[in-house]
N, C-alpha and C. Protein backbone atom coordinates (compact mmCIF):
# COMPACT_ATOMS: atom_id res chain seq x y z
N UNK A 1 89.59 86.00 87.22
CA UNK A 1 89.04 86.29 88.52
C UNK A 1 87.96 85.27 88.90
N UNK A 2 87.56 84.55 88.11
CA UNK A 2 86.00 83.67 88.17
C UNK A 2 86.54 82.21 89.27
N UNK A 3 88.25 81.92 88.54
CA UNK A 3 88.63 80.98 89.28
C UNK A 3 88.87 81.09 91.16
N UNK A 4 89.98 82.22 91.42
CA UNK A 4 89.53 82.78 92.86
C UNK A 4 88.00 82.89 93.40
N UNK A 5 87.31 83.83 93.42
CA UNK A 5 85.92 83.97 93.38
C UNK A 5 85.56 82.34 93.47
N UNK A 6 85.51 81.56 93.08
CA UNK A 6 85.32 80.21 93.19
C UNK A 6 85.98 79.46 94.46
N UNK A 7 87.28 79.70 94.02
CA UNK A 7 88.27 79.21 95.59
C UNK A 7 87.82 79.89 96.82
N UNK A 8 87.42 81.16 96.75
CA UNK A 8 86.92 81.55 97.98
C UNK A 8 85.37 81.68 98.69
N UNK A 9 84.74 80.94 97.51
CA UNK A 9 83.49 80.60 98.49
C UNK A 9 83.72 79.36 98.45
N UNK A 10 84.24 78.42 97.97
CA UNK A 10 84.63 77.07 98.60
C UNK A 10 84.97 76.68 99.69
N UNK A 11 86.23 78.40 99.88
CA UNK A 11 86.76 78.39 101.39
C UNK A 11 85.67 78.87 102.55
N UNK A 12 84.27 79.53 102.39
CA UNK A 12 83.45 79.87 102.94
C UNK A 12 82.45 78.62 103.35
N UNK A 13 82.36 78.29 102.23
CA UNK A 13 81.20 76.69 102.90
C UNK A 13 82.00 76.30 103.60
N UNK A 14 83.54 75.67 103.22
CA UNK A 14 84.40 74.44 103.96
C UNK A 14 84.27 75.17 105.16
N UNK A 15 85.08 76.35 105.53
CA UNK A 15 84.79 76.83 106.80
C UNK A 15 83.47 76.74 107.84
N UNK A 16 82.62 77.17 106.83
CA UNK A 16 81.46 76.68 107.96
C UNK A 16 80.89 75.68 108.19
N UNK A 17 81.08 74.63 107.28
CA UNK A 17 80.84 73.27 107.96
C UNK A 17 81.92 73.05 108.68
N UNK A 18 82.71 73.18 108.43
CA UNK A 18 84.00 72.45 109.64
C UNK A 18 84.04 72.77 111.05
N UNK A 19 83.13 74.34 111.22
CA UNK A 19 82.92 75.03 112.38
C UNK A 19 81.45 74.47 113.12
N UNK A 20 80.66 73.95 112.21
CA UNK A 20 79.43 73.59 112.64
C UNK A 20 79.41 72.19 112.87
N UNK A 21 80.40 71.42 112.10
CA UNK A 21 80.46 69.77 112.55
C UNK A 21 81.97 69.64 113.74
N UNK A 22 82.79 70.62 114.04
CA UNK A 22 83.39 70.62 115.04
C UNK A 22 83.79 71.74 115.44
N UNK A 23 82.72 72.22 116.42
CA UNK A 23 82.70 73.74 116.66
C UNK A 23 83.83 73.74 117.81
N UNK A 24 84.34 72.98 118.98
CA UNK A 24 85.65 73.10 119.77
C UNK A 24 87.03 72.63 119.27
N UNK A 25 87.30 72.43 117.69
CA UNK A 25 88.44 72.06 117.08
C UNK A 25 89.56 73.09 116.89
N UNK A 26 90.58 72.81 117.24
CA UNK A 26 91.29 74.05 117.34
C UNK A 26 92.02 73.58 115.87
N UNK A 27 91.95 74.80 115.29
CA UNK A 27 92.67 74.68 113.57
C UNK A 27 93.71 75.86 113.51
N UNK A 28 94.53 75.75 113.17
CA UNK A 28 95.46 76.50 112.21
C UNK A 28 95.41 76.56 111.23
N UNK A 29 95.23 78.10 110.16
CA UNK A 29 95.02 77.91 108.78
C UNK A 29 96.70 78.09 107.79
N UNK A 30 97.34 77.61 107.70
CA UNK A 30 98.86 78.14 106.34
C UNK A 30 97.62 78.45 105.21
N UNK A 31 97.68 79.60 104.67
CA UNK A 31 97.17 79.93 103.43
C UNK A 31 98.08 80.52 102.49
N UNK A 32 97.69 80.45 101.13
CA UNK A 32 98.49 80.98 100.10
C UNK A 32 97.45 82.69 99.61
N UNK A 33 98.27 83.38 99.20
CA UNK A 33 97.77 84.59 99.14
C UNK A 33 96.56 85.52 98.31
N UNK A 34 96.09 83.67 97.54
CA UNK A 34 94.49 84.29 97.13
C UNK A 34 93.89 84.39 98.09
N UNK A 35 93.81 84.21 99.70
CA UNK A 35 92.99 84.04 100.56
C UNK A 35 93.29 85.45 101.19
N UNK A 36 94.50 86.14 100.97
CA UNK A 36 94.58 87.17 101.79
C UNK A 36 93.86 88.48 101.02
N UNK A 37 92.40 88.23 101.81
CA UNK A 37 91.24 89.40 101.77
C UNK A 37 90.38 89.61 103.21
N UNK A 38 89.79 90.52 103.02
CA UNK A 38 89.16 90.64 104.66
C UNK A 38 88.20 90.03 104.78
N UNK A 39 87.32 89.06 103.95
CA UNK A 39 86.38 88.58 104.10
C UNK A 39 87.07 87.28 105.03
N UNK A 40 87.75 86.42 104.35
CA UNK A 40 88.75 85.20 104.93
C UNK A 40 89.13 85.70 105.88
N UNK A 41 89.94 86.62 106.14
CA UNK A 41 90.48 86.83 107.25
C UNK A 41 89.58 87.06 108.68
N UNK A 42 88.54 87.75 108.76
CA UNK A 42 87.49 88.04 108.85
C UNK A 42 87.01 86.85 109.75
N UNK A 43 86.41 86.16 108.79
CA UNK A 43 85.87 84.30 109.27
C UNK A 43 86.81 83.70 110.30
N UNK A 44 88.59 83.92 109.58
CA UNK A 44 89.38 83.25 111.09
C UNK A 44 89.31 83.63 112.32
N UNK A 45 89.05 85.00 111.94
CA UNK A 45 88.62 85.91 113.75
C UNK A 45 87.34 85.32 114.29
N UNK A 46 86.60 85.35 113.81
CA UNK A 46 84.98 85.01 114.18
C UNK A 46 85.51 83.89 114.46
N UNK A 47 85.73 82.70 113.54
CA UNK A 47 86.23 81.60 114.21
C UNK A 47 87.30 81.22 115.03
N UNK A 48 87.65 81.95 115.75
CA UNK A 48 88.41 82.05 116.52
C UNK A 48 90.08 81.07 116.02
N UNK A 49 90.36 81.09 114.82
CA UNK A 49 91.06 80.44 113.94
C UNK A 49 92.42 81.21 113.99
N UNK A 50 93.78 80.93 114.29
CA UNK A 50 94.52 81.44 114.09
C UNK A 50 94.82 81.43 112.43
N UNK A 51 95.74 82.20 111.88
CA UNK A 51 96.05 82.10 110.21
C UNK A 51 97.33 82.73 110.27
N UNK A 52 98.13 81.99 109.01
CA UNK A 52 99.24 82.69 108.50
C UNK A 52 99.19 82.82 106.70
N UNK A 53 99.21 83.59 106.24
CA UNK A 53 98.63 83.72 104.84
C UNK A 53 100.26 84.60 104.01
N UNK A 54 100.88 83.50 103.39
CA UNK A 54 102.09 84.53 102.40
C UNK A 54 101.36 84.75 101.32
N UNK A 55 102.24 86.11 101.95
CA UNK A 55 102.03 87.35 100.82
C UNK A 55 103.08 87.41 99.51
N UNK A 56 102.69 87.91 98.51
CA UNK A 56 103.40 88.39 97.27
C UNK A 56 103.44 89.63 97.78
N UNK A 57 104.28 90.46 96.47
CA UNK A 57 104.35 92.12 96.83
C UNK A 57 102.35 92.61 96.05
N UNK A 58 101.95 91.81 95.13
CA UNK A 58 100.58 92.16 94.80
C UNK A 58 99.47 92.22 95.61
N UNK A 59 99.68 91.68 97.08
CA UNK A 59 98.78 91.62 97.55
C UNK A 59 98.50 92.23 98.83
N UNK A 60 97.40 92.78 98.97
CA UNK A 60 97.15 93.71 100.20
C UNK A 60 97.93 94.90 100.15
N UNK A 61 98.04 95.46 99.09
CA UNK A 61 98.51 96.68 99.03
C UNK A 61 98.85 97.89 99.74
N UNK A 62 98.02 98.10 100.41
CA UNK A 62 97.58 99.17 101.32
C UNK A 62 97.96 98.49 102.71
N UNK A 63 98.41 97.32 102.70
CA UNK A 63 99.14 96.40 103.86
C UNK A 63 100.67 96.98 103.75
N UNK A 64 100.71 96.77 102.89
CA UNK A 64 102.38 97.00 101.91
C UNK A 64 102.89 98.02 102.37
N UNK A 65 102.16 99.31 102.21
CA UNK A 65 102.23 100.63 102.25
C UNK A 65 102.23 100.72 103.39
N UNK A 66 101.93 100.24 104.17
CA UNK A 66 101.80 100.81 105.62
C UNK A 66 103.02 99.90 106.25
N UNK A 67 103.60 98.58 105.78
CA UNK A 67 104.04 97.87 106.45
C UNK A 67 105.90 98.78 106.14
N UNK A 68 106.20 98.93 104.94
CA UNK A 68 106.75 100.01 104.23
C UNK A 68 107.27 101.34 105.17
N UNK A 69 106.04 101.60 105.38
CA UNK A 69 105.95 103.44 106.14
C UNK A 69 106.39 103.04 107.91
N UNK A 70 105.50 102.65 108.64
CA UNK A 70 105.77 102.29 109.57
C UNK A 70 107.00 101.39 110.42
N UNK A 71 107.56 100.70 109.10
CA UNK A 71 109.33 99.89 109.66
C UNK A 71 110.25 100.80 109.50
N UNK A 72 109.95 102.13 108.53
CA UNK A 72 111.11 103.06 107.95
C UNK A 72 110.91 103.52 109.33
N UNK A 73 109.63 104.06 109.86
CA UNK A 73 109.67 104.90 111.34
C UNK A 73 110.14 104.15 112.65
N UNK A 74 110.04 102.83 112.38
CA UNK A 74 110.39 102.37 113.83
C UNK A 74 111.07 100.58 113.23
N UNK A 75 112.17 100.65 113.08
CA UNK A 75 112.36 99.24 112.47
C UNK A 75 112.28 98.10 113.13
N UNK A 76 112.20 97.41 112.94
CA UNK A 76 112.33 95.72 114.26
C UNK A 76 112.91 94.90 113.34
N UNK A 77 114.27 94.30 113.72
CA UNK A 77 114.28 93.32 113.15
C UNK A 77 115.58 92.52 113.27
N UNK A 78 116.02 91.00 113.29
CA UNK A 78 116.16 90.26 113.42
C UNK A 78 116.66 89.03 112.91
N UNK A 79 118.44 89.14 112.89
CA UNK A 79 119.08 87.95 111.96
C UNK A 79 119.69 86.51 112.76
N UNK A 80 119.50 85.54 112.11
CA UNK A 80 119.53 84.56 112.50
C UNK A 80 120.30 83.16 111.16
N UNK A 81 121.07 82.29 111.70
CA UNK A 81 121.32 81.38 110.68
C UNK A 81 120.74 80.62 110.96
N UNK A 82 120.00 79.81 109.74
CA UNK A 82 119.39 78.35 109.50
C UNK A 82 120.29 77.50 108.51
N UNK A 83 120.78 76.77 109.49
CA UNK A 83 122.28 75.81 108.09
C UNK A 83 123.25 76.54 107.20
N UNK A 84 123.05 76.87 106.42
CA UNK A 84 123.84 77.58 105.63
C UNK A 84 123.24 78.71 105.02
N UNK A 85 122.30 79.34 105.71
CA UNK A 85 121.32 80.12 104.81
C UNK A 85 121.11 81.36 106.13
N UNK A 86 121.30 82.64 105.93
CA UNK A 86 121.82 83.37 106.52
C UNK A 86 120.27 84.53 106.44
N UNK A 87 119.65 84.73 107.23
CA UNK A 87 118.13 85.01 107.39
C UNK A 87 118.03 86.33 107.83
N UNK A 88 117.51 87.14 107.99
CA UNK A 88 116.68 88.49 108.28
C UNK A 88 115.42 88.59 108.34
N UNK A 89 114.70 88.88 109.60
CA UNK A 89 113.50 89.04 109.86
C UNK A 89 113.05 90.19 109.97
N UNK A 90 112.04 91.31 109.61
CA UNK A 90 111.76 92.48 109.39
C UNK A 90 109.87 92.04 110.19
N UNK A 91 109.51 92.52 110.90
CA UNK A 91 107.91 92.91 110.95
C UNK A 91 107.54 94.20 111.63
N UNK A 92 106.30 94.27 111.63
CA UNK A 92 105.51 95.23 112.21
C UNK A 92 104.24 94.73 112.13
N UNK A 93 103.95 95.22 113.64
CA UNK A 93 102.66 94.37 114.01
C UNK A 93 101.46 95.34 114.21
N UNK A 94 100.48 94.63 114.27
CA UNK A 94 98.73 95.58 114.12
C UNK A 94 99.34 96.84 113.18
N UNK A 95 99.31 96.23 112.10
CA UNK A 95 98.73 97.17 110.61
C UNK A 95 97.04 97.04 110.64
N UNK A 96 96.87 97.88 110.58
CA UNK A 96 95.43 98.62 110.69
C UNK A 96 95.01 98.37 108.82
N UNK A 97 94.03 97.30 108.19
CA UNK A 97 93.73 96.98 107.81
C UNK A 97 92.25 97.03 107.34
N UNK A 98 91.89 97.97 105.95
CA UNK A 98 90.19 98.01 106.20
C UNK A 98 89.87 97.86 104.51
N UNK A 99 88.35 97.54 104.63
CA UNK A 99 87.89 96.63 103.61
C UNK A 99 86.58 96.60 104.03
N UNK A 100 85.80 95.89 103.10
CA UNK A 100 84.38 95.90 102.63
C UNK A 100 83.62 97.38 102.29
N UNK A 101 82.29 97.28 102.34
CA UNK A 101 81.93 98.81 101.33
C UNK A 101 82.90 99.60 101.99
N UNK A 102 83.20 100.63 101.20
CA UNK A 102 83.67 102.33 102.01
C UNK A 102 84.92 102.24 103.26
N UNK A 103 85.57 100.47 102.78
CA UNK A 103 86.08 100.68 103.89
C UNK A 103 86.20 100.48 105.62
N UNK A 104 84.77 99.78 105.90
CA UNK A 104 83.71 100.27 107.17
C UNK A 104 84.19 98.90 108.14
N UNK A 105 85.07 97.89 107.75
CA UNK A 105 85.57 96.64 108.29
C UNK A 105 86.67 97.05 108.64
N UNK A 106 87.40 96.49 109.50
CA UNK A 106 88.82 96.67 109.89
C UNK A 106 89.42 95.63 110.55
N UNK A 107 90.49 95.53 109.98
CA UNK A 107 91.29 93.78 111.29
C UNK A 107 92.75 94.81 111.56
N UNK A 108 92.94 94.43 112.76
CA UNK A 108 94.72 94.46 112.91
C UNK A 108 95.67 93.11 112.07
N UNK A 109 96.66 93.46 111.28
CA UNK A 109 97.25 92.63 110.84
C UNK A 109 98.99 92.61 111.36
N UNK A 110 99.56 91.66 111.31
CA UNK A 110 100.88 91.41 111.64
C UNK A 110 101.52 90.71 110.30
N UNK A 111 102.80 91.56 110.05
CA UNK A 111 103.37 91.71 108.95
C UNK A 111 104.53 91.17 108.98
N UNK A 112 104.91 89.75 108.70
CA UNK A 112 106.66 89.45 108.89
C UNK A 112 107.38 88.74 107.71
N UNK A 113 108.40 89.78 107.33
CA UNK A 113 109.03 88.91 106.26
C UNK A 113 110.62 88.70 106.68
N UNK A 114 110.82 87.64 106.15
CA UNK A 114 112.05 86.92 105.95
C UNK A 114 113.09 86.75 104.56
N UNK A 115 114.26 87.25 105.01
CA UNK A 115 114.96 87.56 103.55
C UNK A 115 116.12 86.77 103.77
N UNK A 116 116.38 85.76 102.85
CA UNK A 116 117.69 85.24 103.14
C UNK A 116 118.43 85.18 102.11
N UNK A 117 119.75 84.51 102.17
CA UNK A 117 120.89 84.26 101.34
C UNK A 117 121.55 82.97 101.84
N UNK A 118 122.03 82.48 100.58
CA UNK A 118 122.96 81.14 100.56
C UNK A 118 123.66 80.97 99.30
N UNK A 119 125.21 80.18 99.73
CA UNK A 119 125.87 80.20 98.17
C UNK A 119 125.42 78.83 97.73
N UNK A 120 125.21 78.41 96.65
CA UNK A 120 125.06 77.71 96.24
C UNK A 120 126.35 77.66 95.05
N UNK A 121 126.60 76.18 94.76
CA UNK A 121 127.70 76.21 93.88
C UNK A 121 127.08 75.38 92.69
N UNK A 122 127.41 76.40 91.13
CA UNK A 122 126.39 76.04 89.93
C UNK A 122 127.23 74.97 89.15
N UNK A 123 126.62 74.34 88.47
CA UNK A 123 127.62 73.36 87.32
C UNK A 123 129.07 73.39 87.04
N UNK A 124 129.29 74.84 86.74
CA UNK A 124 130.60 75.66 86.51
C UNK A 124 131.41 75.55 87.81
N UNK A 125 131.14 74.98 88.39
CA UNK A 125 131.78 75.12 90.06
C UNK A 125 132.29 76.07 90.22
N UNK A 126 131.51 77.29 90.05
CA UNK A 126 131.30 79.08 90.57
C UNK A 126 130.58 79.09 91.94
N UNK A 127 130.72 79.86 93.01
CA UNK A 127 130.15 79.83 93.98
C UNK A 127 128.93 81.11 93.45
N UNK A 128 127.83 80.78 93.99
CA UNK A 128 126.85 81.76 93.53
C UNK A 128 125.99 81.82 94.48
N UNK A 129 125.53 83.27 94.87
CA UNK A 129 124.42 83.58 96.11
C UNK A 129 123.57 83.76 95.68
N UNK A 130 122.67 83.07 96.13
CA UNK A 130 121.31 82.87 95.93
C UNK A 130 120.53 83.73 97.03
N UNK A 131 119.08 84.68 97.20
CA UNK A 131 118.47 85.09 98.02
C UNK A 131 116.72 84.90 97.92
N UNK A 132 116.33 84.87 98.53
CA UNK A 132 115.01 84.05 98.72
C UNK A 132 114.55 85.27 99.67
N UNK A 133 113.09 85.40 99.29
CA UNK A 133 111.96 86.42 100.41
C UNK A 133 110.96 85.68 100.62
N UNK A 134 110.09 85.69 101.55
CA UNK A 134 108.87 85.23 102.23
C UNK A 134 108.05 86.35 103.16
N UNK A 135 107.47 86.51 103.09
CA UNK A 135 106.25 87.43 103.85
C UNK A 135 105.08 86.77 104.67
């Protein structure tokens, strides 16, 4: 844990100098999913920062659960081909999201994952499907 904890006040200085030496820069953040906590997330709002942060299934739990509960009640979603790779899009948007003491913070979050398939053909010249997820 000492190493995260590290990465993420790194990401706290960098952020605020970058906001204080170019406070009208418009940034986009791609993050990987040690960043997805409410403190980070948090800072992109204040900074008026858009973000996209993939998720594992470990992370944001209580994101999970709700993202889970709420598609079973109302599904959205969305197939599409990219080349040979045959895609499904699933989200649900403003997941209600809370954190710091007791809870007492809150962000709306937007939840989208992508599930695909493709054959790939192995050594054996077997055709074999391969499937890939992203969040």
């Amino acid at each position: 844990m000492q190493k995260q904890d590290c990465e993420r006040r790194a990401f706290a200085r960098l952020s605020e100098r970058l906001k204080t030496c170019f406070p009208r820069l418009r940034i986009l953040l791609l993050l990987y999913g040690l960043y997805a906590n409410g403190p980070v997330m948090q800072r992109c709002r204040d900074y008026h920062w858009p973000f996209m942060i993939v998720l594992k299934d470990q992370d944001l739990s209580t994101v999970w659960q709700e993202f889970r509960a709420l598609h079973a009640l109302k599904p959205q979603a969305m197939q599409r081909c990219w080349g040979r790779r045959r895609q499904r899009f699933l989200w649900v948007n403003a997941i209600d999201y809370a954190f710091g003491s007791n809870g007492r913070q809150r962000l709306k979050l937007h939840v989208v994952v992508c599930e695909e398939s493709w054959e790939w053909i192995d050594q054996q010249a077997t055709t074999v499907t391969k499937t890939g997820r992203h969040a």
